[in-house]
N, C-alpha and C. Protein backbone atom coordinates (compact mmCIF):
# COMPACT_ATOMS: atom_id res chain seq x y z
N UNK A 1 90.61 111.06 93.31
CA UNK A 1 91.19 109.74 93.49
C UNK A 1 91.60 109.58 94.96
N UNK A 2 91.92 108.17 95.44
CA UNK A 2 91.71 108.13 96.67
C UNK A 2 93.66 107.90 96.89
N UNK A 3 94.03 107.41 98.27
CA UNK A 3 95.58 107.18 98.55
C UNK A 3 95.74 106.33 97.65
N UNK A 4 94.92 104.87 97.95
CA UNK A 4 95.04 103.69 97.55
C UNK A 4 95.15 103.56 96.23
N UNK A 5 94.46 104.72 95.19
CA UNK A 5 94.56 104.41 93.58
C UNK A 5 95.89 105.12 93.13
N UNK A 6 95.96 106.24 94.12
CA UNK A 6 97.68 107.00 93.65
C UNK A 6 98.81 106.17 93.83
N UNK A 7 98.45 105.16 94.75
CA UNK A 7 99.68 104.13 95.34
C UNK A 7 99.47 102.77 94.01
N UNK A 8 98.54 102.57 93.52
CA UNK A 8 97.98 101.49 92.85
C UNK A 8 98.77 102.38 91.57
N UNK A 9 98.08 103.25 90.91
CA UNK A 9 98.78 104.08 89.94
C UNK A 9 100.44 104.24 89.68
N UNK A 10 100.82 104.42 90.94
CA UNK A 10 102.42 104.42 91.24
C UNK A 10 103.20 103.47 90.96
N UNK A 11 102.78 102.07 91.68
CA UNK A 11 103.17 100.91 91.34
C UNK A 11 103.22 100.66 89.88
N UNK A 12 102.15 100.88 88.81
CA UNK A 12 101.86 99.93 87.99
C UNK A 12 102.68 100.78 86.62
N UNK A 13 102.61 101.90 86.94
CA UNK A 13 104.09 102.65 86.22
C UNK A 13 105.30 102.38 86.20
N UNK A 14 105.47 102.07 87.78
CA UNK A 14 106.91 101.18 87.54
C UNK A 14 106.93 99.85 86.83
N UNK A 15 105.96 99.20 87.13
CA UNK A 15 106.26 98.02 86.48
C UNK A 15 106.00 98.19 85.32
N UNK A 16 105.37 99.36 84.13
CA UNK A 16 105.14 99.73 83.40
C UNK A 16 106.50 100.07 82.35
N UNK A 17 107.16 100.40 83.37
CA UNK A 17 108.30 101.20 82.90
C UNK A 17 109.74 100.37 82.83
N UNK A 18 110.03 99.21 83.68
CA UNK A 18 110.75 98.32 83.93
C UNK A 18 110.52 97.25 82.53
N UNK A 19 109.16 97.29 82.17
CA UNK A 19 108.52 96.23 80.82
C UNK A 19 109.66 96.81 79.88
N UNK A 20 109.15 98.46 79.74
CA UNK A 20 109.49 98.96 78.52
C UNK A 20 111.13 99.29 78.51
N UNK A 21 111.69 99.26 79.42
CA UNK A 21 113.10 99.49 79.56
C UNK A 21 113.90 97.71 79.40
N UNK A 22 112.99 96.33 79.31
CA UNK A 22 113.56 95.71 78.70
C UNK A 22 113.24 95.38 77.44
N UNK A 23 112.43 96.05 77.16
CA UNK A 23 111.67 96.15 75.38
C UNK A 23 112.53 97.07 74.88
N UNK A 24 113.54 97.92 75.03
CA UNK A 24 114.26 98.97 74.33
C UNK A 24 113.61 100.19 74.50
N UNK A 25 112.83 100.37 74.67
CA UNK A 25 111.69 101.91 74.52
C UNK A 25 112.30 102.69 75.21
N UNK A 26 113.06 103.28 75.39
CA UNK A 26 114.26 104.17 76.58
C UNK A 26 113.37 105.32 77.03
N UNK A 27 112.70 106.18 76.01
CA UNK A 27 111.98 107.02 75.95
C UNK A 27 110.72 106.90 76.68
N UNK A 28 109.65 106.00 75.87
CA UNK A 28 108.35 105.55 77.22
C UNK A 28 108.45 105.43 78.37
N UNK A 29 109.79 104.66 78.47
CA UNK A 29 110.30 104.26 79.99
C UNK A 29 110.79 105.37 80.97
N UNK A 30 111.40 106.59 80.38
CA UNK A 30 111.48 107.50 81.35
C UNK A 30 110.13 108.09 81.36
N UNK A 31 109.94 108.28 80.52
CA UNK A 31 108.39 109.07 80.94
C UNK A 31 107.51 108.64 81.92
N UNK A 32 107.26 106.79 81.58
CA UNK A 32 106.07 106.34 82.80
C UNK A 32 106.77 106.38 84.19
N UNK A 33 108.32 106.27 84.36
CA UNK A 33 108.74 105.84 85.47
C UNK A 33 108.27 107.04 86.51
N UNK A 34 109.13 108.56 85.54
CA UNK A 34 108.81 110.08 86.31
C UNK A 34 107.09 109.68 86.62
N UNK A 35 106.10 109.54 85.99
CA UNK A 35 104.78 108.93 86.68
C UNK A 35 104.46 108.38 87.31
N UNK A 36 105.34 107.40 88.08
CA UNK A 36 105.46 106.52 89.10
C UNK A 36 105.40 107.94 90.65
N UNK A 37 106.72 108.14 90.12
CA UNK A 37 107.07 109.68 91.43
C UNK A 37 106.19 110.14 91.55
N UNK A 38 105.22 111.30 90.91
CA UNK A 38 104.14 112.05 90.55
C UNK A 38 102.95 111.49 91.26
N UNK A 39 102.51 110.31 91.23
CA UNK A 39 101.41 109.43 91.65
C UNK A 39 101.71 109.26 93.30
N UNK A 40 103.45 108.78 93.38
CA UNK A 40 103.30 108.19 94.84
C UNK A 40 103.56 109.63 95.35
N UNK A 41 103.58 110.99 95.11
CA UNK A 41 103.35 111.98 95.68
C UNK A 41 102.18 112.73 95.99
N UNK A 42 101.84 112.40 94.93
CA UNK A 42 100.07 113.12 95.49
C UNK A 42 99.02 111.85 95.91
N UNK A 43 99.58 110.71 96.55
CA UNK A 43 99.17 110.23 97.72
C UNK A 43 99.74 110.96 99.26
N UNK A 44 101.09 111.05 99.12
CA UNK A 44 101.45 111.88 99.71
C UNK A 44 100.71 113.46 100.23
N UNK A 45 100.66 114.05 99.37
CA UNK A 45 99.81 115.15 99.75
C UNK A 45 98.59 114.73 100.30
N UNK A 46 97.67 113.91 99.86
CA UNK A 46 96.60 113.17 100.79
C UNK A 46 97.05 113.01 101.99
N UNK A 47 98.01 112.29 101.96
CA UNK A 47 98.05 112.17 103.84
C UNK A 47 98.55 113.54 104.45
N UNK A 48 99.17 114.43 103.97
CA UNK A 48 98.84 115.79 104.64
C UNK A 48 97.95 115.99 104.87
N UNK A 49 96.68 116.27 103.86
CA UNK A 49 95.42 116.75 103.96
C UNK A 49 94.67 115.99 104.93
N UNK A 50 94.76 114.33 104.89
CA UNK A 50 93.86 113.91 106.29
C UNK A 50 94.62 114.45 107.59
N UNK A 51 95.66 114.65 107.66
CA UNK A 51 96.32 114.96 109.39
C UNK A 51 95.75 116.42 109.23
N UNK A 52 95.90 117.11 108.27
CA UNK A 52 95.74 118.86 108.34
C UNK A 52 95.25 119.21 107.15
N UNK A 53 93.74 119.53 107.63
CA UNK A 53 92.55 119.53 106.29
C UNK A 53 92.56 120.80 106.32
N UNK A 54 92.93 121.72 107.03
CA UNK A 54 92.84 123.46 107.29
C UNK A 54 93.78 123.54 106.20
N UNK A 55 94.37 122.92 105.70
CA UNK A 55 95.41 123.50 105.22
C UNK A 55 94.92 124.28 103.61
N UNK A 56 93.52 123.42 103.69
CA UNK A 56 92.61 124.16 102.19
C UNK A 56 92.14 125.58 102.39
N UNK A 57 91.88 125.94 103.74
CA UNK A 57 91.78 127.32 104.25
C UNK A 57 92.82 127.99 104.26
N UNK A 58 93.93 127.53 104.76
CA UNK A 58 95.33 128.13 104.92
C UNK A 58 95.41 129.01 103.31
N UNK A 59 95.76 127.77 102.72
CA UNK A 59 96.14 128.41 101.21
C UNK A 59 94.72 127.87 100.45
N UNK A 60 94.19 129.33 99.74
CA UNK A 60 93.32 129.46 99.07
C UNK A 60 93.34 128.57 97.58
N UNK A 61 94.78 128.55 97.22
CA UNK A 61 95.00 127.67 95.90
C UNK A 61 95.65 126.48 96.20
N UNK A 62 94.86 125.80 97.31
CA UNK A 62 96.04 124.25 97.75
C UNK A 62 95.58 123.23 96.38
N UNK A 63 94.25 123.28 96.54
CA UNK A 63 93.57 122.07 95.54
C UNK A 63 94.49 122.59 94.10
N UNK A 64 94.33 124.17 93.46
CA UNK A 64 95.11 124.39 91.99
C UNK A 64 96.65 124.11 92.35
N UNK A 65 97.10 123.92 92.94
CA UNK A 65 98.49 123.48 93.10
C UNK A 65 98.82 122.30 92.80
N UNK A 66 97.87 121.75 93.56
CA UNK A 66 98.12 119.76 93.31
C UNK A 66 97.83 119.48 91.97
N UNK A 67 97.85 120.16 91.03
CA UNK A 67 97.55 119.93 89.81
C UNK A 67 98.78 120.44 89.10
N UNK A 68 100.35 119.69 89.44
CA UNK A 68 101.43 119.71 88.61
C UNK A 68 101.98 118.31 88.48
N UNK A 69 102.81 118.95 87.67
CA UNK A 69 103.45 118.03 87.65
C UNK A 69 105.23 117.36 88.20
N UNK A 70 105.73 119.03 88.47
CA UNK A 70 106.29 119.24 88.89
C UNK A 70 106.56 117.77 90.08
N UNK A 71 107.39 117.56 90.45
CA UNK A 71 108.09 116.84 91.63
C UNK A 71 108.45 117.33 92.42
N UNK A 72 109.39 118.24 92.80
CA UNK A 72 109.50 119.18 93.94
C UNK A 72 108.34 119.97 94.48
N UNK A 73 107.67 120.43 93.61
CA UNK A 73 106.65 121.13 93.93
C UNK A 73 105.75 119.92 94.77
N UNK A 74 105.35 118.94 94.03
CA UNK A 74 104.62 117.48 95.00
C UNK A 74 105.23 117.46 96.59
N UNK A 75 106.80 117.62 96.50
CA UNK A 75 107.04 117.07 97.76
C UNK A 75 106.73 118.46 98.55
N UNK A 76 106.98 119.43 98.47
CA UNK A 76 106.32 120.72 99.07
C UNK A 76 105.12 120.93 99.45
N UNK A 77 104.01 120.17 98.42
CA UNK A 77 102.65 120.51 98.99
C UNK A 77 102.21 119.41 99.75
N UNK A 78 103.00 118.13 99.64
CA UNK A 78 103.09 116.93 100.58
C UNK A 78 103.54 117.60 101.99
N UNK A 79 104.15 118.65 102.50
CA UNK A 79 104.75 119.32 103.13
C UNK A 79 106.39 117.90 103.96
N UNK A 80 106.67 117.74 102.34
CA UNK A 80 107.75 116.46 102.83
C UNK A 80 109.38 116.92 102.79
N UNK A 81 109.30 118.70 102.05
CA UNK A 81 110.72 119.26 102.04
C UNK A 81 111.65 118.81 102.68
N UNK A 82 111.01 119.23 104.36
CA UNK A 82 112.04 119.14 105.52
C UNK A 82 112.72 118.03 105.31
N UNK A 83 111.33 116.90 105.21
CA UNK A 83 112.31 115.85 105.76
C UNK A 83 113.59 115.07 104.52
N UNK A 84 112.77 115.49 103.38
CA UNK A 84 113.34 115.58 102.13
C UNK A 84 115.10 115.52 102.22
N UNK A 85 115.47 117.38 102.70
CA UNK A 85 116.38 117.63 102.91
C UNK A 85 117.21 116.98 104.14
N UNK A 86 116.72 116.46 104.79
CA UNK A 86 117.12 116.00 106.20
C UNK A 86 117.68 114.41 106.03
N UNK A 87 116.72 114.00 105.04
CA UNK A 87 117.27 112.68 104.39
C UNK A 87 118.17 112.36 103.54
N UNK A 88 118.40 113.50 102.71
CA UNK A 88 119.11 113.36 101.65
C UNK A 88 120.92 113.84 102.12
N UNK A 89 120.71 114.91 103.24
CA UNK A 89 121.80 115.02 103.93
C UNK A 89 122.89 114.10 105.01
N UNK A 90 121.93 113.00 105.52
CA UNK A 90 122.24 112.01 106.08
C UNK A 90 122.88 110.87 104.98
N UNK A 91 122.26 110.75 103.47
CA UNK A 91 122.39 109.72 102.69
C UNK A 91 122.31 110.13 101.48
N UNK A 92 123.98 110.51 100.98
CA UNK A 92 124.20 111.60 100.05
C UNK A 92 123.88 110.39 98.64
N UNK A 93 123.49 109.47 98.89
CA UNK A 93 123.05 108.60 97.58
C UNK A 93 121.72 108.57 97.01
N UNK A 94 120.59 108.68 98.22
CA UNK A 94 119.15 109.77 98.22
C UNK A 94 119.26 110.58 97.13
N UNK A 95 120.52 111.49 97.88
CA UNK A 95 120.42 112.89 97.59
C UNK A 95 120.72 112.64 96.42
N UNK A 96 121.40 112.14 95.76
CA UNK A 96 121.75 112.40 94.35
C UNK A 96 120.76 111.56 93.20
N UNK A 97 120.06 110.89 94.34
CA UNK A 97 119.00 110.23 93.47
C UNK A 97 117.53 111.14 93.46
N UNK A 98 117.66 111.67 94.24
CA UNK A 98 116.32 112.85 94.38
C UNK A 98 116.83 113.73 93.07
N UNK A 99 118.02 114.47 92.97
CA UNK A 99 118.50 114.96 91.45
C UNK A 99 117.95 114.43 90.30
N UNK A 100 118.31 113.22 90.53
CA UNK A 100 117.75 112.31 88.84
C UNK A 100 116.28 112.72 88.63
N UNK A 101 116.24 112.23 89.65
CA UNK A 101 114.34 112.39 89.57
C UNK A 101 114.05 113.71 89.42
N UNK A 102 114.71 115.17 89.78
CA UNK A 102 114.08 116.07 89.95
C UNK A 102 114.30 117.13 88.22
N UNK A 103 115.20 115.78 87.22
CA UNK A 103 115.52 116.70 86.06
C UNK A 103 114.35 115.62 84.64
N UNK A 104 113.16 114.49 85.56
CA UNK A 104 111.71 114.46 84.66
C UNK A 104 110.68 115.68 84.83
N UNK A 105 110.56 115.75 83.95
CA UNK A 105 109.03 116.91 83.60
C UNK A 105 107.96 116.12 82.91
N UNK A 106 106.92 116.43 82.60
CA UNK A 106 105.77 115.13 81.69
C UNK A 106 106.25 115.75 80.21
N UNK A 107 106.65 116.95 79.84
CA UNK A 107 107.24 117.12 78.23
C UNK A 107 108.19 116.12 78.01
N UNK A 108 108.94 115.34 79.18
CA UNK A 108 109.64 113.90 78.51
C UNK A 108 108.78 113.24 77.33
N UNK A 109 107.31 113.34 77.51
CA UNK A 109 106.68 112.29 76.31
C UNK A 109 107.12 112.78 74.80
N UNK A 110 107.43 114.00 74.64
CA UNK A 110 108.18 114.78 73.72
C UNK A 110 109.08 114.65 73.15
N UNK A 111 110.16 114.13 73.98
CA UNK A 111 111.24 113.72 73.85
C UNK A 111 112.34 112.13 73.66
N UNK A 112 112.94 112.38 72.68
CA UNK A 112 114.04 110.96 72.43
C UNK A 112 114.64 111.32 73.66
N UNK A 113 114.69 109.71 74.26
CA UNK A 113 115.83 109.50 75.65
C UNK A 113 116.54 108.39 75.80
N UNK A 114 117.48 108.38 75.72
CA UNK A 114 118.79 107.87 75.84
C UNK A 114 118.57 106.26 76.75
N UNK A 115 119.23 105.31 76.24
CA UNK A 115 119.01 104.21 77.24
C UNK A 115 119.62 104.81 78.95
N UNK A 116 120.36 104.99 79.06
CA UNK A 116 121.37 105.53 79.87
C UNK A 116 120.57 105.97 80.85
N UNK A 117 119.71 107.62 80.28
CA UNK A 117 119.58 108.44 80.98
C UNK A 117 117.90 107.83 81.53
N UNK A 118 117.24 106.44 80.70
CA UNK A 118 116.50 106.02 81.33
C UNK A 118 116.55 105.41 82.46
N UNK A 119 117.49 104.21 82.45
CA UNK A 119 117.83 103.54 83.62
C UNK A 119 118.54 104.32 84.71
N UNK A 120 118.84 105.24 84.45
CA UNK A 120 119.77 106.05 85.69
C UNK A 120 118.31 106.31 86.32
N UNK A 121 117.06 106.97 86.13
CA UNK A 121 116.06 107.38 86.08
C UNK A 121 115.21 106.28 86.80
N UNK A 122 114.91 104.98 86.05
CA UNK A 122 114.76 104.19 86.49
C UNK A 122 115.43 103.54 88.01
N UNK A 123 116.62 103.84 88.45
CA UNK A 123 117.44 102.94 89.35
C UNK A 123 117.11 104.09 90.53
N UNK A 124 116.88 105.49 90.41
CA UNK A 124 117.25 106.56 91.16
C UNK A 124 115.77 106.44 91.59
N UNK A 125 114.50 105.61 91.20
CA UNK A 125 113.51 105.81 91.82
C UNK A 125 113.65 104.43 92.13
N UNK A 126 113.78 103.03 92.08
CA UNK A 126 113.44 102.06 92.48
C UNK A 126 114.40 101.41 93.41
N UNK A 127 115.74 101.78 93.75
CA UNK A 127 116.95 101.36 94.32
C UNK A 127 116.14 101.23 95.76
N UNK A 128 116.45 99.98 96.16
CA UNK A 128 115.82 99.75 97.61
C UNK A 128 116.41 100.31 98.74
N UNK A 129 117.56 100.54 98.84
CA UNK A 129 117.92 101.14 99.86
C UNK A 129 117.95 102.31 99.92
N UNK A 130 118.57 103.18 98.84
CA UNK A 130 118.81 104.58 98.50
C UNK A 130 117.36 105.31 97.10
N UNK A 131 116.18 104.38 97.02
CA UNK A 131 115.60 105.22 95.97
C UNK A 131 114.44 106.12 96.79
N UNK A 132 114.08 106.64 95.51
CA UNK A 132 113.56 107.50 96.08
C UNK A 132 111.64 107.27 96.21
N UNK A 133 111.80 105.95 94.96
CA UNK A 133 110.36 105.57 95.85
C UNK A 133 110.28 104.54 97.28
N UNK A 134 111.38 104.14 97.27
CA UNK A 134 111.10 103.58 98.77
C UNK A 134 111.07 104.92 99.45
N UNK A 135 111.71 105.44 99.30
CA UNK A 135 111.41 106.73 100.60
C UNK A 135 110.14 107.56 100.55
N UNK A 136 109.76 107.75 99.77
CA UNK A 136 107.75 108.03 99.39
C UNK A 136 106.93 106.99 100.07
N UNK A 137 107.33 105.59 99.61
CA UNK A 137 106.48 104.72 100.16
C UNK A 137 106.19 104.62 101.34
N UNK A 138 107.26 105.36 102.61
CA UNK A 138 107.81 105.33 103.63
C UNK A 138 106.47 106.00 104.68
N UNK A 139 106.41 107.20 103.50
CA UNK A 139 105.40 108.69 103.71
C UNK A 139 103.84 108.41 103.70
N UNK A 140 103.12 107.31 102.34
CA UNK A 140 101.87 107.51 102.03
C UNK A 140 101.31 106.32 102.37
């Protein structure tokens, strides 16, 4: 897949997820939203790879890596840690919104979820000033 379909993908989860969080679905809704993150990160890792394509030589398992789901792990192979931490230290509302986000896994589809713990979920990736997909969007 290319930047443009991970960014296209990203988007349409959120709005995916915003539907179902006023339909009641608390549950769907955390799940597609954490898919939103996931997507606008491994656009992210794309734009590593066009600035620094060695980096498939570097590490022998770059391509089996990009195949999580993990979120932290995304922003790591995005090589976006640093700034990650650098941001979240400046703007401890980031930071605590990078948390929210960093306690979805995709076994959410598994799981009953709470209205609550959707929209916290929901707000911690879409909050314009402090979320955490504006700050991805920032990146890819």
């Amino acid at each position: 897949m290319t930047r443009l379909e991970w960014q296209h993908l990203a988007d349409r989860w959120l709005v995916d997820a915003k539907h179902l969080l006023d339909d009641h679905r608390w549950s769907a809704a955390y799940y597609v939203a954490g898919y939103a993150v996931e997507c606008g990160l491994k656009s992210c890792v794309l734009v590593r790879l066009a600035a620094t394509p060695e980096v498939i030589f570097d590490d022998r398992r770059f391509s089996e890596k990009c195949w999580t789901h993990g979120i932290f792990e995304l922003v790591k192979i995005a090589d976006l840690e640093p700034a990650r931490l650098a941001d979240a230290a400046v703007n401890p509302v980031l930071g605590r919104n990078w948390l929210v986000v960093n306690d979805w896994t995709e076994k959410a589809r598994y799981q009953a979820t709470s209205h609550q713990r959707s929209k916290s979920l929901y707000n911690a990736i879409t909050d314009t000033a402090h979320g955490v997909m504006p700050w991805i969007r920032a990146r890819w």
